[in-house]
C-alpha atoms as a PDB file:
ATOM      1  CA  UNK A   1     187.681 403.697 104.579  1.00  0.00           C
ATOM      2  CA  UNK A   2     183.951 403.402 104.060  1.00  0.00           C
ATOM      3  CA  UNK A   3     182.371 402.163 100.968  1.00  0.00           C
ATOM      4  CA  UNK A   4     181.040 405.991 100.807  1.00  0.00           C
ATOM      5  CA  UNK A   5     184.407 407.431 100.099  1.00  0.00           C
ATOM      6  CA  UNK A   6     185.849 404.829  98.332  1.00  0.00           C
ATOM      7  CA  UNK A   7     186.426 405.545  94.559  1.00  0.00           C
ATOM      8  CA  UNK A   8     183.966 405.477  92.098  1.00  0.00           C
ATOM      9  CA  UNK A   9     184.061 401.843  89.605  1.00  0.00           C
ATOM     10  CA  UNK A  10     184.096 402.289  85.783  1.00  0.00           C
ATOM     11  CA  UNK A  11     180.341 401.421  85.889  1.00  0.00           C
ATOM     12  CA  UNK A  12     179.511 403.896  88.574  1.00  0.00           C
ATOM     13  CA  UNK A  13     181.046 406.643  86.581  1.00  0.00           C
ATOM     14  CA  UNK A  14     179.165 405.403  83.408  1.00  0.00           C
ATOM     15  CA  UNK A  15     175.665 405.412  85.227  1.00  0.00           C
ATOM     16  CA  UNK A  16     176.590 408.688  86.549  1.00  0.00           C
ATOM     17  CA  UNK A  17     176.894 409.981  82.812  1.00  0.00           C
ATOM     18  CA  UNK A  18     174.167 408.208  81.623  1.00  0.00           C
ATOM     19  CA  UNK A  19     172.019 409.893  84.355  1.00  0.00           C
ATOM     20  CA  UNK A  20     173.437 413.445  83.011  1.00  0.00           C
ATOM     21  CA  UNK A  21     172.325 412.460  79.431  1.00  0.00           C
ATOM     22  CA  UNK A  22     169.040 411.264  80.601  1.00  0.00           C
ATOM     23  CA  UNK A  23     168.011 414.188  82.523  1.00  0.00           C
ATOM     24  CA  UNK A  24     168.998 416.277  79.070  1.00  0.00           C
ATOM     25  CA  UNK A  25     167.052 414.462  77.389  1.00  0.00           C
ATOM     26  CA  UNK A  26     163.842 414.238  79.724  1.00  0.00           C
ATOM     27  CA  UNK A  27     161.221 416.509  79.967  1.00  0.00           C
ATOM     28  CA  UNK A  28     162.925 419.527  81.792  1.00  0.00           C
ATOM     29  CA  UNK A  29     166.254 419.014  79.783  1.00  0.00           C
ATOM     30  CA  UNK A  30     168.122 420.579  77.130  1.00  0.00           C
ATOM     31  CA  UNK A  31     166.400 421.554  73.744  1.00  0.00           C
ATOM     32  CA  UNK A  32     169.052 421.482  71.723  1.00  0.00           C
ATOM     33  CA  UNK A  33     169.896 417.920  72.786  1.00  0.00           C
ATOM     34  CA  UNK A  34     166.685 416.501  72.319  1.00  0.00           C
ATOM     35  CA  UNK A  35     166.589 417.608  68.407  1.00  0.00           C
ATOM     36  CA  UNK A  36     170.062 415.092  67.966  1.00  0.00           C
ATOM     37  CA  UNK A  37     169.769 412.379  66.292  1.00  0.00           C
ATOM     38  CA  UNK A  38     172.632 409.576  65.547  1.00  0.00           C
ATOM     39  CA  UNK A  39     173.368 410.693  62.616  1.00  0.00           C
ATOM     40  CA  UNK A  40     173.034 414.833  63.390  1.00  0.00           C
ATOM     41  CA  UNK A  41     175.980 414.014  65.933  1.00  0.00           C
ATOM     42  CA  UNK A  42     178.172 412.247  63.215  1.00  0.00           C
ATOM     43  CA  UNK A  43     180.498 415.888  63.067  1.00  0.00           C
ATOM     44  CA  UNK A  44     180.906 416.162  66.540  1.00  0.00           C
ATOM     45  CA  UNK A  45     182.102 412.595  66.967  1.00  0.00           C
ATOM     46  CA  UNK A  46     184.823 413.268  64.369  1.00  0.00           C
ATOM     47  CA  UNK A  47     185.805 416.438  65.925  1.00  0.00           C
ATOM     48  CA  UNK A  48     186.097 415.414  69.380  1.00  0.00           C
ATOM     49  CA  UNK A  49     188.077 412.314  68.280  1.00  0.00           C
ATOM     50  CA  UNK A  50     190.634 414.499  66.550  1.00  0.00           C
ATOM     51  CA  UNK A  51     191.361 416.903  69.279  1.00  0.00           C
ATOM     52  CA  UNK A  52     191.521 413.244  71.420  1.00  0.00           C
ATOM     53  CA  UNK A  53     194.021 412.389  69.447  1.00  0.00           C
ATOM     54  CA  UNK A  54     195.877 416.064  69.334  1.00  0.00           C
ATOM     55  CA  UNK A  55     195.944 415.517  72.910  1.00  0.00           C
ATOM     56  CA  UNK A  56     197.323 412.349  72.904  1.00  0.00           C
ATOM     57  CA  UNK A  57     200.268 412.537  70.363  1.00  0.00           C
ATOM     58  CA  UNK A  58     201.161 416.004  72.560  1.00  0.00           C
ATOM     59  CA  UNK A  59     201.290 413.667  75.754  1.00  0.00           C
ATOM     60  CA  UNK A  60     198.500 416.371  77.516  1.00  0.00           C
ATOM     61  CA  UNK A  61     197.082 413.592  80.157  1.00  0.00           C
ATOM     62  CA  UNK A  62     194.867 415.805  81.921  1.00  0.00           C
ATOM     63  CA  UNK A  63     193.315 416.595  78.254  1.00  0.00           C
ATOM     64  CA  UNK A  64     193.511 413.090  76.701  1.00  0.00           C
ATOM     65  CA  UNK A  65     191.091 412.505  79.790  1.00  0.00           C
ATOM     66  CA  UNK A  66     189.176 415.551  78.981  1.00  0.00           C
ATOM     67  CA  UNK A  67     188.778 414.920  75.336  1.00  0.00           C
ATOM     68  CA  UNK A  68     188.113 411.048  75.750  1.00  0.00           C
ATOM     69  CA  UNK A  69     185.204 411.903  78.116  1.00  0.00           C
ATOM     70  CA  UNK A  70     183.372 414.373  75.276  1.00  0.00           C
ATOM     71  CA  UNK A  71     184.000 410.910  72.995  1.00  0.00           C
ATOM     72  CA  UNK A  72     182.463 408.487  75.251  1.00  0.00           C
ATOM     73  CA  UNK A  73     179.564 410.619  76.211  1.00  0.00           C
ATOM     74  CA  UNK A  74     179.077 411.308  72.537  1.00  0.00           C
ATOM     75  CA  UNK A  75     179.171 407.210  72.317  1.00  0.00           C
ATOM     76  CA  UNK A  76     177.203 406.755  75.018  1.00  0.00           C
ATOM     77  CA  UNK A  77     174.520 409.870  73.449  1.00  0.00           C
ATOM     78  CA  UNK A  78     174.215 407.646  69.928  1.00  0.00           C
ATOM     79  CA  UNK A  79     173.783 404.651  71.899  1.00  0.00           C
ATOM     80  CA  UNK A  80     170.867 406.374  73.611  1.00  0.00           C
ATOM     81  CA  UNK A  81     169.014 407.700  71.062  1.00  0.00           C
ATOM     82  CA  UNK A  82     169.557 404.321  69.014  1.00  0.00           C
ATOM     83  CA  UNK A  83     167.842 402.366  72.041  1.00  0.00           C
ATOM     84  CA  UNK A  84     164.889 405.142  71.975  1.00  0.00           C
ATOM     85  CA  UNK A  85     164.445 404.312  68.653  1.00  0.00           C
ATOM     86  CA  UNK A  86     164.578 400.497  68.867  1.00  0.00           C
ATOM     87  CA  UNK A  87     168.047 399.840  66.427  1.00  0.00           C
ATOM     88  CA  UNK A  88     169.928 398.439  69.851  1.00  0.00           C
ATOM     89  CA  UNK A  89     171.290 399.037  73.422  1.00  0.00           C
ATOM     90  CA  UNK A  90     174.027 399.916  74.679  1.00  0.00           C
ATOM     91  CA  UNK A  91     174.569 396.248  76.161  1.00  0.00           C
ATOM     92  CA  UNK A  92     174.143 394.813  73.136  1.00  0.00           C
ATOM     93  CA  UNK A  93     176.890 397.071  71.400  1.00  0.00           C
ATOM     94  CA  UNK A  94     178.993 395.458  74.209  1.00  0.00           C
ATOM     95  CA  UNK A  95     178.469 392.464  73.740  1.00  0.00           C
ATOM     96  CA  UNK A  96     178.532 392.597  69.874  1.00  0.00           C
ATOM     97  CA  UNK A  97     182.587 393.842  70.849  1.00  0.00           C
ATOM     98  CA  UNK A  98     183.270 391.186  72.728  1.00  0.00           C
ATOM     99  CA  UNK A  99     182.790 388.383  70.306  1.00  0.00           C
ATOM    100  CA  UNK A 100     184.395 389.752  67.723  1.00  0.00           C
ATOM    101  CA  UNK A 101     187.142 390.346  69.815  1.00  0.00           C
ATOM    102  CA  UNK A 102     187.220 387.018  71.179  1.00  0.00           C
ATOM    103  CA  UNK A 103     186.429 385.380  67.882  1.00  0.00           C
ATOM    104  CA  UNK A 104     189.080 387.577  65.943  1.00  0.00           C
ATOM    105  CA  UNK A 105     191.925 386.691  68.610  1.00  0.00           C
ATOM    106  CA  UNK A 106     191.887 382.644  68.237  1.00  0.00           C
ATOM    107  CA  UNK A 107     195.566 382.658  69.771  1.00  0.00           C
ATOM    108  CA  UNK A 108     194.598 384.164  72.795  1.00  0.00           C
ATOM    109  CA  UNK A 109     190.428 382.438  73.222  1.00  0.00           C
ATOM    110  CA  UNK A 110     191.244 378.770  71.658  1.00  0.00           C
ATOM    111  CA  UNK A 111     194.025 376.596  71.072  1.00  0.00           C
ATOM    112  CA  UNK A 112     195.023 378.329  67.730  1.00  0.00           C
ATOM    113  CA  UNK A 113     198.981 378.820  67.465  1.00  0.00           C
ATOM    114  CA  UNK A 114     200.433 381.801  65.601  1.00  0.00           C
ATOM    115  CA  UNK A 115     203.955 381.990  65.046  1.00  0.00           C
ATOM    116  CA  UNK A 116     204.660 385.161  64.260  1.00  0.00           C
ATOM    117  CA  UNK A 117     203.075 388.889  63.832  1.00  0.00           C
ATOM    118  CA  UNK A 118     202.808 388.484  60.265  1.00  0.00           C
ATOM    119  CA  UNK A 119     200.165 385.497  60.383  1.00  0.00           C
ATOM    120  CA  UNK A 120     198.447 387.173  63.025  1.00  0.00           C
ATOM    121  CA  UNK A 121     197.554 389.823  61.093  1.00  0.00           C
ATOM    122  CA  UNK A 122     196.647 387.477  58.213  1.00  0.00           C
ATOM    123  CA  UNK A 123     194.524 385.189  60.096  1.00  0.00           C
ATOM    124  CA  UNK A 124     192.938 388.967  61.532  1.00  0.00           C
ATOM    125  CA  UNK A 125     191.886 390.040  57.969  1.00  0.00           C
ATOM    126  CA  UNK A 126     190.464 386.540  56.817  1.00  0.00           C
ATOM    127  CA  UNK A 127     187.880 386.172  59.941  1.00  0.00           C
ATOM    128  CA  UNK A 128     187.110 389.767  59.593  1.00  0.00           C
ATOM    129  CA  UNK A 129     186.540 388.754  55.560  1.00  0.00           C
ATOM    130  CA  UNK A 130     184.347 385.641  56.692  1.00  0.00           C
ATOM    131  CA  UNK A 131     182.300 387.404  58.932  1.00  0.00           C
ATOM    132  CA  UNK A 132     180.607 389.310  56.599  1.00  0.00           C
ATOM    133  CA  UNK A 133     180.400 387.253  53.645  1.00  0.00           C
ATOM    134  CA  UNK A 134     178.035 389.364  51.578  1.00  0.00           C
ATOM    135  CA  UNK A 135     180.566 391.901  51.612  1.00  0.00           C
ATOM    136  CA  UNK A 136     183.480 390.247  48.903  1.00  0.00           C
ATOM    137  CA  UNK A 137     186.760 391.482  48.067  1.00  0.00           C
ATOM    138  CA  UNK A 138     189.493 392.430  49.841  1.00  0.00           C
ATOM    139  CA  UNK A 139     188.645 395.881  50.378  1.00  0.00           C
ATOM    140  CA  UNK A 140     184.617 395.523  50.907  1.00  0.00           C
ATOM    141  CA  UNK A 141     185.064 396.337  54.767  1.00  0.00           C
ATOM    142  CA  UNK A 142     187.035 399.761  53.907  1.00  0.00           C
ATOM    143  CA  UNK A 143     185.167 402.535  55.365  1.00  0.00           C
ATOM    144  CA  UNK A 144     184.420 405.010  52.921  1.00  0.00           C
ATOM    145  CA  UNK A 145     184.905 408.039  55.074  1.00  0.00           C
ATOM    146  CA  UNK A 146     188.827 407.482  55.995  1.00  0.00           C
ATOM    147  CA  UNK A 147     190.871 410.412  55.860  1.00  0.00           C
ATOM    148  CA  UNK A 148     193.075 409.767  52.528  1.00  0.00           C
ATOM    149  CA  UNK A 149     196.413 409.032  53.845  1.00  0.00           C
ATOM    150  CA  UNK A 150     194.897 406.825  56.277  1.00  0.00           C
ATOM    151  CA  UNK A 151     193.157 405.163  53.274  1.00  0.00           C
ATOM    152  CA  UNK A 152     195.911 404.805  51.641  1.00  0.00           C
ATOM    153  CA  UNK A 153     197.857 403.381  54.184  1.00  0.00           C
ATOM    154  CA  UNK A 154     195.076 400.534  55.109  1.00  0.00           C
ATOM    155  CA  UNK A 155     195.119 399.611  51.338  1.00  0.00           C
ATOM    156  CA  UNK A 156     198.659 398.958  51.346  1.00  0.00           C
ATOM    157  CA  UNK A 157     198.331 397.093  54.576  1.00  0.00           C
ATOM    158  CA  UNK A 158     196.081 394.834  53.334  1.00  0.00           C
ATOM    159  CA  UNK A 159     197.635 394.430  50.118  1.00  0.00           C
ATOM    160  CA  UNK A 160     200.116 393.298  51.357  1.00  0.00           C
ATOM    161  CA  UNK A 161     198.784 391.060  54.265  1.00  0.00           C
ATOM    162  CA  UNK A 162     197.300 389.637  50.901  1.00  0.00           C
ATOM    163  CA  UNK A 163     200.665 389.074  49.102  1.00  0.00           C
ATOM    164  CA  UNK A 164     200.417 391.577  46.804  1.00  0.00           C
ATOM    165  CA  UNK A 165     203.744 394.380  47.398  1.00  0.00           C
ATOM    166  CA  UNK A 166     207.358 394.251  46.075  1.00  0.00           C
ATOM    167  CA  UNK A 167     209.388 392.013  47.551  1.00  0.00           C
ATOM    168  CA  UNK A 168     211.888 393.847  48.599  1.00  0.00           C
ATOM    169  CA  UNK A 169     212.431 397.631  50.015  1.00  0.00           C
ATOM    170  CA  UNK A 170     215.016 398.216  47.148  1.00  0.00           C
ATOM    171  CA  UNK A 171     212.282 397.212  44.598  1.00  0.00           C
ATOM    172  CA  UNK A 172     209.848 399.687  46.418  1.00  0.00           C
ATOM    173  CA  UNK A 173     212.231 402.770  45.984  1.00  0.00           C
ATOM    174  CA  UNK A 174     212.881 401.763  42.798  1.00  0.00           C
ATOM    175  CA  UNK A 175     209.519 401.674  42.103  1.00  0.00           C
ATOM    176  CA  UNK A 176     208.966 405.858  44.348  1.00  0.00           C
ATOM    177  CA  UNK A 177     211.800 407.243  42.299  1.00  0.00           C
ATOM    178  CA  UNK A 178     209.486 406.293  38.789  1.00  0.00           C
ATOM    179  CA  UNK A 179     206.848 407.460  40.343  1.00  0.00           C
ATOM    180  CA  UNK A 180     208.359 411.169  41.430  1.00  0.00           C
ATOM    181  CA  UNK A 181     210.179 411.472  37.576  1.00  0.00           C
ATOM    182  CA  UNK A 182     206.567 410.907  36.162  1.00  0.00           C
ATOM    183  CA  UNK A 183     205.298 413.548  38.527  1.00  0.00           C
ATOM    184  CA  UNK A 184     208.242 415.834  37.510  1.00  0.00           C
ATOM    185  CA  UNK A 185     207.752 415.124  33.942  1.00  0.00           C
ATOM    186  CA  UNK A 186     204.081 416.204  34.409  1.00  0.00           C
ATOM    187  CA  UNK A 187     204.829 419.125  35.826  1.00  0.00           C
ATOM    188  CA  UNK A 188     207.563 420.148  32.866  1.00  0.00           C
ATOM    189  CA  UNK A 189     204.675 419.655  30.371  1.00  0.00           C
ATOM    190  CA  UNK A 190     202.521 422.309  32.475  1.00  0.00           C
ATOM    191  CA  UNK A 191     199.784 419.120  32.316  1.00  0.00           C
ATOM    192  CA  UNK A 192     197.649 419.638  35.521  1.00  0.00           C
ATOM    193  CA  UNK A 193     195.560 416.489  34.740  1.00  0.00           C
ATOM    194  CA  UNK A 194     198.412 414.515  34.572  1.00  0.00           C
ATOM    195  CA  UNK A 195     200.299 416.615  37.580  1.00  0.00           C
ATOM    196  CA  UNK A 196     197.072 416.190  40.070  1.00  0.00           C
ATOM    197  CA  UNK A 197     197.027 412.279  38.834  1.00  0.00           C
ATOM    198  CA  UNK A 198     201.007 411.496  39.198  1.00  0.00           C
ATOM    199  CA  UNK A 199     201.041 413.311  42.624  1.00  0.00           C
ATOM    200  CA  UNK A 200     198.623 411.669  43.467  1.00  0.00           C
ATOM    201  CA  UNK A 201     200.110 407.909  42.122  1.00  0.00           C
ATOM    202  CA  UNK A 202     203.386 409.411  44.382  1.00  0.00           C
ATOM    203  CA  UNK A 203     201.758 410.012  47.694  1.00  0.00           C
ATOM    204  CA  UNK A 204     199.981 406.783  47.330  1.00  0.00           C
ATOM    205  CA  UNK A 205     203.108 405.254  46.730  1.00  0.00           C
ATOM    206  CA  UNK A 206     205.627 407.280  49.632  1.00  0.00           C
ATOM    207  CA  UNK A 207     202.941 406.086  52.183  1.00  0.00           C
ATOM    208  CA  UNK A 208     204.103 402.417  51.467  1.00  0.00           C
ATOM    209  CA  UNK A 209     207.293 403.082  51.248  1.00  0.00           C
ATOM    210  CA  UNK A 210     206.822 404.436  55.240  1.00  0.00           C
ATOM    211  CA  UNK A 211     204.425 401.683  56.137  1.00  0.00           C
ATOM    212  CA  UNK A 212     207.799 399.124  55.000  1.00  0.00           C
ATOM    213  CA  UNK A 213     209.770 400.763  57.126  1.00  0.00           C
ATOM    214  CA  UNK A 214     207.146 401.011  60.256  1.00  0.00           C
ATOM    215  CA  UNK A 215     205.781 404.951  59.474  1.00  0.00           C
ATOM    216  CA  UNK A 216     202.335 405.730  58.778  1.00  0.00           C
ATOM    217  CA  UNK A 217     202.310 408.836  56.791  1.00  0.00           C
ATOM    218  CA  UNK A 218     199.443 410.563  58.502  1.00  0.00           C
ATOM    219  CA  UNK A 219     200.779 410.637  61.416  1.00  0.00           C
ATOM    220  CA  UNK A 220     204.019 411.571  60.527  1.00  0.00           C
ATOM    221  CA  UNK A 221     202.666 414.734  58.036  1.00  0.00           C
ATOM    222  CA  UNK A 222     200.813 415.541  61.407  1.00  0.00           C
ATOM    223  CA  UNK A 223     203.987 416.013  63.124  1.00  0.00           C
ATOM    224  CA  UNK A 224     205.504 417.976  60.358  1.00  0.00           C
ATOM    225  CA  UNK A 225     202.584 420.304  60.079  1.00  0.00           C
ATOM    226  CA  UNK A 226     202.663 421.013  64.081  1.00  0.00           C
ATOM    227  CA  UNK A 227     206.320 421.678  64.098  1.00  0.00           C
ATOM    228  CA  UNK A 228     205.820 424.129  61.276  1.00  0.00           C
ATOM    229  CA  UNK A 229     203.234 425.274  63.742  1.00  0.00           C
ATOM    230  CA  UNK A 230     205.196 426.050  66.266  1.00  0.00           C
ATOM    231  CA  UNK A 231     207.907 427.394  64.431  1.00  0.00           C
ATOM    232  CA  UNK A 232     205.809 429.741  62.899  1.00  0.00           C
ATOM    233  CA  UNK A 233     204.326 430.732  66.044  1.00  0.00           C
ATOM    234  CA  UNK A 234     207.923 431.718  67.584  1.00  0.00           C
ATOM    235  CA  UNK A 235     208.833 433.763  64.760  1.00  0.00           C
ATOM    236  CA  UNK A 236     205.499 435.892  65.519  1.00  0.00           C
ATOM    237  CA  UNK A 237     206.418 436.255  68.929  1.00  0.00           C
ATOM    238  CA  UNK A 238     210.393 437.012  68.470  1.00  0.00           C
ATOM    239  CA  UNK A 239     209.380 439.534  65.490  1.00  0.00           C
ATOM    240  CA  UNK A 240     206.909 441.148  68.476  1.00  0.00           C
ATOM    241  CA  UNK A 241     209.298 441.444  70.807  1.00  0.00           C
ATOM    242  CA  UNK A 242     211.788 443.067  68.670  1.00  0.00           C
ATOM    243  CA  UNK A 243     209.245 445.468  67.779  1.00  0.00           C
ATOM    244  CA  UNK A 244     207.884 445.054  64.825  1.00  0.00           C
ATOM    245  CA  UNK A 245     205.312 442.465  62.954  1.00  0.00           C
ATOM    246  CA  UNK A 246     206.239 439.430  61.079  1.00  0.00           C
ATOM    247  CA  UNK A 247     203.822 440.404  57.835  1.00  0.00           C
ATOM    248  CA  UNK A 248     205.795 443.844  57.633  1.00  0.00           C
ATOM    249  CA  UNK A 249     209.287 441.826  57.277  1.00  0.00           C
ATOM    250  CA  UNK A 250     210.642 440.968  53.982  1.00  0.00           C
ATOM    251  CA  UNK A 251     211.560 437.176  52.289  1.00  0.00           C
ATOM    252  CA  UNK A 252     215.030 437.868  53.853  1.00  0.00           C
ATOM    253  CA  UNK A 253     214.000 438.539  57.276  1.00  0.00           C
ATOM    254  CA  UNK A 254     211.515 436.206  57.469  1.00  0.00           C
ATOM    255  CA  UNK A 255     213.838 433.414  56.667  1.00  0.00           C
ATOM    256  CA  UNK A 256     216.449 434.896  58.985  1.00  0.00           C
ATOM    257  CA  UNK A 257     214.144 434.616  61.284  1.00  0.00           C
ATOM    258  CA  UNK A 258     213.143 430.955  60.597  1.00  0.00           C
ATOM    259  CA  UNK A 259     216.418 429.960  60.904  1.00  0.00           C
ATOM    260  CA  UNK A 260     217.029 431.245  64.165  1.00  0.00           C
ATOM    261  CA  UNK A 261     214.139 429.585  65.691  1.00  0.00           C
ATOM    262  CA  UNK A 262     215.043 426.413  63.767  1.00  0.00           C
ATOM    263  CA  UNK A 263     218.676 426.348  65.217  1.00  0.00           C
ATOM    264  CA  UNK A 264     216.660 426.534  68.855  1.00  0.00           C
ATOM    265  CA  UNK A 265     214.517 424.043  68.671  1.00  0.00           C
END
């Protein structure tokens, strides 16, 4: 085989895409891509990372290499208009990853010995904490723009990479039950300050109850919702194929229906 028709390298591809974006950005190219800015593309990142993800908790392959494409040329469009502007290149981003990478993995770079996960992750969170010291506190590095139940979840985990949890799982759902009774006794009093504050105290606390026992609630309510999904979906389709429209059936039928589709999946 000739070095024409052998397979294109990582950085082939990547100068390939780079020369796309440059020709949409050059004189002839696209108007609407050469009014973006960094932060004008902010949305789009987020959006294209969550149907990335969709397509990667479904398994789609051919998609998950779809979507991850739109985020890297996204990446790769930020990292272009920062190096117009003189903030950084693209190389330097690079290279910026790789020594905090190397830096933040001792055990794998030095002669530092970890013996177990748990210090790992310990001896992760205090180099990330030392390299920026301006930034103090535990929780200085938290992005502000996490989803909530990821939020939550990274709170707990460095809580308690910090020491501070129960002790034991039995203590924790101890600790959920409390939690739910104050949220039912909230919502007995018809008090929707205190029922939007102790539903909110018992989220915070079911996601680390899951993160004990190796969940991360996000992800899990993200399952829940797209087998609802689904579910629903089926009942519209087996209420149009037996001729009539799911609106147009009553409570009864509806949940009839439900559990049919429930027993079949």
């Amino acid at each position: 085989m000739s070095d024409a028709d052998a397979a294109p390298t990582n950085a082939d591809a990547l100068a390939s895409l780079q020369d796309v974006l440059d020709a949409l950005l050059g004189p002839e190219g696209c108007p609407w891509d050469k009014t973006q800015t960094p932060e004008t593309l902010c949305d789009y990142i987020i959006e294209e990372s969550f149907e990335l993800v969709d397509c990667i908790r479904s398994g789609d392959i051919p998609g998950t290499a779809e979507e991850l494409g739109d985020v890297l040329f996204l990446l790769l469009f930020v990292a272009t208009l920062s190096q117009a502007r003189g903030d950084f290149t693209l190389a330097e981003a690079f290279d910026t990853a790789a020594a905090k990478m190397i830096r933040r993995h001792p055990h794998v770079f030095s002669d530092c010995t970890i013996k177990d996960r748990e210090e790992l992750l310990r001896n992760w969170e205090r180099i990330k904490r030392s390299e920026k010291p301006a930034e103090t506190g535990l929780y200085a590095s938290l992005p502000k723009g996490l989803p909530p139940l990821l939020k939550a979840y990274r709170v707990h985990s460095k809580a308690a990479r910090a020491g501070f949890t129960w002790e034991t799982d039995a203590a924790m759902a101890e600790h959920l039950a409390a939690e739910r009774a104050e949220f039912e006794a909230a919502v007995a009093a018809g008090d929707d300050a205190a029922m939007a504050e102790e539903f909110g105290d018992y989220l915070f606390s079911l996601t680390e109850y899951g993160r004990r026992l190796g969940l991360k609630a996000n992800a899990c309510l993200d399952g829940a919702v797209n087998k609802f999904l689904v579910r629903y979906k089926a009942m519209e389709k087996l209420a149009e194929a037996r001729g009539t429209k799911l609106d147009d059936l009553d409570m009864a039928a509806k949940n009839a229906l439900w559990d049919e589709i429930k027993a079949a999946s």
